[in-house]
Structures are given as structure tokens and as C-alpha cells.
C-alpha atoms as a PDB file:
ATOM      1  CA  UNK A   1       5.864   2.969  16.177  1.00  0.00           C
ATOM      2  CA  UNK A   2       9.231   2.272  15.887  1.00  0.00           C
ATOM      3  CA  UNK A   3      12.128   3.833  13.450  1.00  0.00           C
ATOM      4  CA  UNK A   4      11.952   0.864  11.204  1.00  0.00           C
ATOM      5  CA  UNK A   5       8.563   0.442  11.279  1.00  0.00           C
ATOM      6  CA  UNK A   6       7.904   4.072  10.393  1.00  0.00           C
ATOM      7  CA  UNK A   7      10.392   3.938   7.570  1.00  0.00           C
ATOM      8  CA  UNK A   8       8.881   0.907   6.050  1.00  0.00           C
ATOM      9  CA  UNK A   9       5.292   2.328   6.659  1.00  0.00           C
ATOM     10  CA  UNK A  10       6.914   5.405   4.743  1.00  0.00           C
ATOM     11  CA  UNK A  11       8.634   3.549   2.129  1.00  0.00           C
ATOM     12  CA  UNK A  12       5.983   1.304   1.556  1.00  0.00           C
ATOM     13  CA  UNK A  13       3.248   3.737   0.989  1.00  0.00           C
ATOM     14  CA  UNK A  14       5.637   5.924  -1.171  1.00  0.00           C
ATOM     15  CA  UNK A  15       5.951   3.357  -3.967  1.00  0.00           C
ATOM     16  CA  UNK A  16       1.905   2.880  -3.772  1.00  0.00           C
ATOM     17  CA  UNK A  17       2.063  -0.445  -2.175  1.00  0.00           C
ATOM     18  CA  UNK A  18      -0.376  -2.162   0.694  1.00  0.00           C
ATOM     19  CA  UNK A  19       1.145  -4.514   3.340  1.00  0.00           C
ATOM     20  CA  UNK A  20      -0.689  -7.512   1.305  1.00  0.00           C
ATOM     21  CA  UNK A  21       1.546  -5.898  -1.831  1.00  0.00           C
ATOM     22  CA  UNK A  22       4.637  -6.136   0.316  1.00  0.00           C
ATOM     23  CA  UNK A  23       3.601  -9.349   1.343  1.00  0.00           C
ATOM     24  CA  UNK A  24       3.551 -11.042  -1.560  1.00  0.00           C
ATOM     25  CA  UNK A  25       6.722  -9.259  -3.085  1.00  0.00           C
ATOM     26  CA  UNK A  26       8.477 -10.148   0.255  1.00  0.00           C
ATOM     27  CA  UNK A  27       7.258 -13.450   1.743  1.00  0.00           C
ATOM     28  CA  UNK A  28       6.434 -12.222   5.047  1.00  0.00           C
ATOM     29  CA  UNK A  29       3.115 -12.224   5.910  1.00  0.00           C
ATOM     30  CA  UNK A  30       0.703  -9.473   6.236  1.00  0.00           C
ATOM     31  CA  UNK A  31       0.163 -10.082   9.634  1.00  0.00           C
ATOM     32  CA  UNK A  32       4.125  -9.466  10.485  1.00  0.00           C
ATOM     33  CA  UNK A  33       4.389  -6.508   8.066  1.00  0.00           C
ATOM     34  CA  UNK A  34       1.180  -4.610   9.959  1.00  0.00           C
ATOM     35  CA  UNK A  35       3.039  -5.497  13.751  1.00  0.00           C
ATOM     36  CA  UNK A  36       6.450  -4.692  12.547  1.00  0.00           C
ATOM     37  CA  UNK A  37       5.213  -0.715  11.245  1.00  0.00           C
ATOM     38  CA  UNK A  38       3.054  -0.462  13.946  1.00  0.00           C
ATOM     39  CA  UNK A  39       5.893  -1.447  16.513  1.00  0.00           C
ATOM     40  CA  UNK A  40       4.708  -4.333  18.159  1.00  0.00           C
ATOM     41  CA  UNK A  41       6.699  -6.877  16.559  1.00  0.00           C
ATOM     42  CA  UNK A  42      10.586  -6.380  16.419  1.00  0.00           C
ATOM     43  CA  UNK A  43      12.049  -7.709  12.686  1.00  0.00           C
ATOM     44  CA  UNK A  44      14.669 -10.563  12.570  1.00  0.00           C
ATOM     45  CA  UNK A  45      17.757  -9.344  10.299  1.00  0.00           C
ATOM     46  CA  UNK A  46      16.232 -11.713   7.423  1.00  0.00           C
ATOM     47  CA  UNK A  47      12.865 -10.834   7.644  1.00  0.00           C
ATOM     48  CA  UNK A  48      14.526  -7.152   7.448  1.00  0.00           C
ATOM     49  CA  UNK A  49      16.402  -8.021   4.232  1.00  0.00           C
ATOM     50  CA  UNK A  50      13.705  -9.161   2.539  1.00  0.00           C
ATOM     51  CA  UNK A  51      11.760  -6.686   3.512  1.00  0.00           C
ATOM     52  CA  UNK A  52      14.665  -4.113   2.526  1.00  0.00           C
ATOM     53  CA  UNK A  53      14.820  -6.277  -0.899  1.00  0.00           C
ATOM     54  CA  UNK A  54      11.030  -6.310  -1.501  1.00  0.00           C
ATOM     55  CA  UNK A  55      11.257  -2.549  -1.680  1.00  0.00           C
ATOM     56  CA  UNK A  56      14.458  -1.583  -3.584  1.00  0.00           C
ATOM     57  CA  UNK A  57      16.838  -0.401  -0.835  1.00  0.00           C
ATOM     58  CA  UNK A  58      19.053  -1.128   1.582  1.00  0.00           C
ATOM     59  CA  UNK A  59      18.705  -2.388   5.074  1.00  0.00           C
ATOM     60  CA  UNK A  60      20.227   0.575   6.511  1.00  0.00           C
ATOM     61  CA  UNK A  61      17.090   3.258   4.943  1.00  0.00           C
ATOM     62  CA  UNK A  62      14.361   1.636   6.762  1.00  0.00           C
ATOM     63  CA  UNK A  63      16.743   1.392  10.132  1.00  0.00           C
ATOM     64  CA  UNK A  64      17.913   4.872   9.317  1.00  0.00           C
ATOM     65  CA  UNK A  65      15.697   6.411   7.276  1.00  0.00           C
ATOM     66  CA  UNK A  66      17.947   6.771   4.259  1.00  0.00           C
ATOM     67  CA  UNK A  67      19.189  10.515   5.801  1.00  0.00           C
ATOM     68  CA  UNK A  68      22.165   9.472   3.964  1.00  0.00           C
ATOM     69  CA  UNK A  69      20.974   9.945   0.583  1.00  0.00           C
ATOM     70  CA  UNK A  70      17.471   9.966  -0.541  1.00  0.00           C
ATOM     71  CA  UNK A  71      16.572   8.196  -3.775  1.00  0.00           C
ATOM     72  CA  UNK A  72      14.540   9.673  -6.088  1.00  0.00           C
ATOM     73  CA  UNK A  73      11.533   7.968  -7.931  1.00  0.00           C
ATOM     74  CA  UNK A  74       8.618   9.456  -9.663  1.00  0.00           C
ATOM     75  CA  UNK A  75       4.950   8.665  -8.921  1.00  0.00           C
ATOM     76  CA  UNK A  76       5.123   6.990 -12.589  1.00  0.00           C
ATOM     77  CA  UNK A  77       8.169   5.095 -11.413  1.00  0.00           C
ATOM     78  CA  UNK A  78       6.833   3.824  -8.458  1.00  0.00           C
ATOM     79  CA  UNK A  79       3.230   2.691 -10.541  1.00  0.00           C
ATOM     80  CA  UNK A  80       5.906   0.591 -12.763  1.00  0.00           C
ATOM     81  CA  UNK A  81       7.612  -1.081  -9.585  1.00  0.00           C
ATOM     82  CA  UNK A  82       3.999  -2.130  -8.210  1.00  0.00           C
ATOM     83  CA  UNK A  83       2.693  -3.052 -11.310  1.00  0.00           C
ATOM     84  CA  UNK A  84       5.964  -5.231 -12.458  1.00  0.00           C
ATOM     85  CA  UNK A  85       5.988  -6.864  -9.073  1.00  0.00           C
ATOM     86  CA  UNK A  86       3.731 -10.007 -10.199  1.00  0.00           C
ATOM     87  CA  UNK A  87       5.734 -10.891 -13.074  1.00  0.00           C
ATOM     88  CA  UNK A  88       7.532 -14.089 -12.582  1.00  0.00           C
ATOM     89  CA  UNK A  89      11.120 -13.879 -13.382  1.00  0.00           C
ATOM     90  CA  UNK A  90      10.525 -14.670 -17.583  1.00  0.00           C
ATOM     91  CA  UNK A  91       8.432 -11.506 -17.331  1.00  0.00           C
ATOM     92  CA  UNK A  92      10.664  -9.413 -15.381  1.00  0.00           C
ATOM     93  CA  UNK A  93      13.541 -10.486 -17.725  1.00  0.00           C
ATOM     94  CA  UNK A  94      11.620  -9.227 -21.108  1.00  0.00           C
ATOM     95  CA  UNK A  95      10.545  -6.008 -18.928  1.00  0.00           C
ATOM     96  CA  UNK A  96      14.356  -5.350 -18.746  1.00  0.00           C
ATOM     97  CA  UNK A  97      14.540  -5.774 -22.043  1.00  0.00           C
ATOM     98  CA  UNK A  98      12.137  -3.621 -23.112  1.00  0.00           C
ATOM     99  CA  UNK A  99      12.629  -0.956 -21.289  1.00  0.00           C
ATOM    100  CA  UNK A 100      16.513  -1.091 -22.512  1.00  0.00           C
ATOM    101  CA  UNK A 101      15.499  -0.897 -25.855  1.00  0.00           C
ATOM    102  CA  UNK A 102      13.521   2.601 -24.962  1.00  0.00           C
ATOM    103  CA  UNK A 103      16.423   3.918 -23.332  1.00  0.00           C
ATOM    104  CA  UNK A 104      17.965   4.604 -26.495  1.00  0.00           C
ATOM    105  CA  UNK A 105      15.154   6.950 -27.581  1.00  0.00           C
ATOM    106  CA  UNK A 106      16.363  10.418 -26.699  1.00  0.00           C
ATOM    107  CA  UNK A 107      12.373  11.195 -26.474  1.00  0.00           C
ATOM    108  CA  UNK A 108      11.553   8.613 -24.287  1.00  0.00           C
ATOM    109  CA  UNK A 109      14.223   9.396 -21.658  1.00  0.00           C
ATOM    110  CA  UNK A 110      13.822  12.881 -20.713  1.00  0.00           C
ATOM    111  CA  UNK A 111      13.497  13.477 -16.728  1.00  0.00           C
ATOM    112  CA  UNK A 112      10.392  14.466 -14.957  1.00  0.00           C
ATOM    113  CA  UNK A 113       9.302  15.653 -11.979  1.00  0.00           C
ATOM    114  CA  UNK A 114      10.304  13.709  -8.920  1.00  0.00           C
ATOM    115  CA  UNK A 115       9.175  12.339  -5.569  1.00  0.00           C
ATOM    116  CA  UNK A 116      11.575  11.727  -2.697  1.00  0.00           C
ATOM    117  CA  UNK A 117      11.295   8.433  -0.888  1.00  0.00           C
END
């Protein structure tokens, strides 16, 4: 398995997600997403962006792992991503809306445990 292929692999199961998941968040096919994390299949630099976009990062953490700086996201976080990743764009837009509006709840936006990814 290769670097980037183990680092999407990694990233990809950290935010709860299966290759069909990425797939369709993406636009590159299961078939491409299973060769590229098992090694077999070397990614073009788009099909690495929007693989790299499908998942919230950069590029450069699934080439390098993110040693730079991990990002943090909680196991509740990541449920949200896969869960808001079939709205259409109307959806996503009143999503960002409402979770705004909660932001401004001192209650609501206490910090929890987290997960590295």
C-alpha cells in the first residue's frame, strides 16, 4: 500500500466513511478509490484533489500524512460530515445555517472529547 493510499484508507475510515461513501462525495469511482488505498493504482493530481476535497483536507495530508498538524474531529463530528454528505447544496446551505444559529448557545458549544485524524 502506498503513503497516499494508506492515508486515505486512514482518513477515510476515521470520518466513518466506505469507499462507495467517498465515491459518491468525490466522483471517483469505487473501483479507483479500492486500487488507489490498496496501491495498485497511482492517483492523477485531480483525482487527488477531489479526493483531498471529498474528505475535508488538503492534498498534502493524504501525500504526507498531515505530520504537520493533525486536525481534530470528534466521533460525533465525523457522524455529522457523513450524514450531511447527501444533501444537495440547498440542504447544505440551511445546515450552515442552522448550525450558526446554535453556535451562539453557550450550552450547545462546549468541547468534547476528541479523535485525531
Amino acid at each position: 500500500m502506498s503513503g497516499f493510499g494508506r492515508n486515505l484508507s486512514a482518513r477515510r475510515e476515521a470520518l466513518h466513511l466506505t469507499q462507495e461513501d467517498l465515491a459518491k462525495r468525490s466522483g471517483v469511482t469505487q473501483q479507483a478509490i479500492s486500487l488507489i488505498e490498496a496501491g495498485k493504482r497511482s492517483p492523477t493530481e485531480t483525482t487527488m484533489d477531489l479526493l483531498a476535497e471529498a474528505l475535508g483536507c488538503g492534498t498534502s495530508d493524504l501525500v504526507d500524512g498531515g505530520k504537520k498538524e493533525k486536525q481534530l474531529l470528534t466521533h460525533k463530528q465525523a457522524h455529522l460530515l457523513k450524514e450531511a454528505s447527501v444533501l444537495n447544496d440547498e440542504g447544505i446551505d440551511r445546515l450552515i445555517l442552522l448550525i450558526s444559529s446554535l453556535k451562539c448557545d453557550p450550552k450547545l458549544t462546549e468541547k468534547s472529547e476528541n479523535l485525531a485524524i
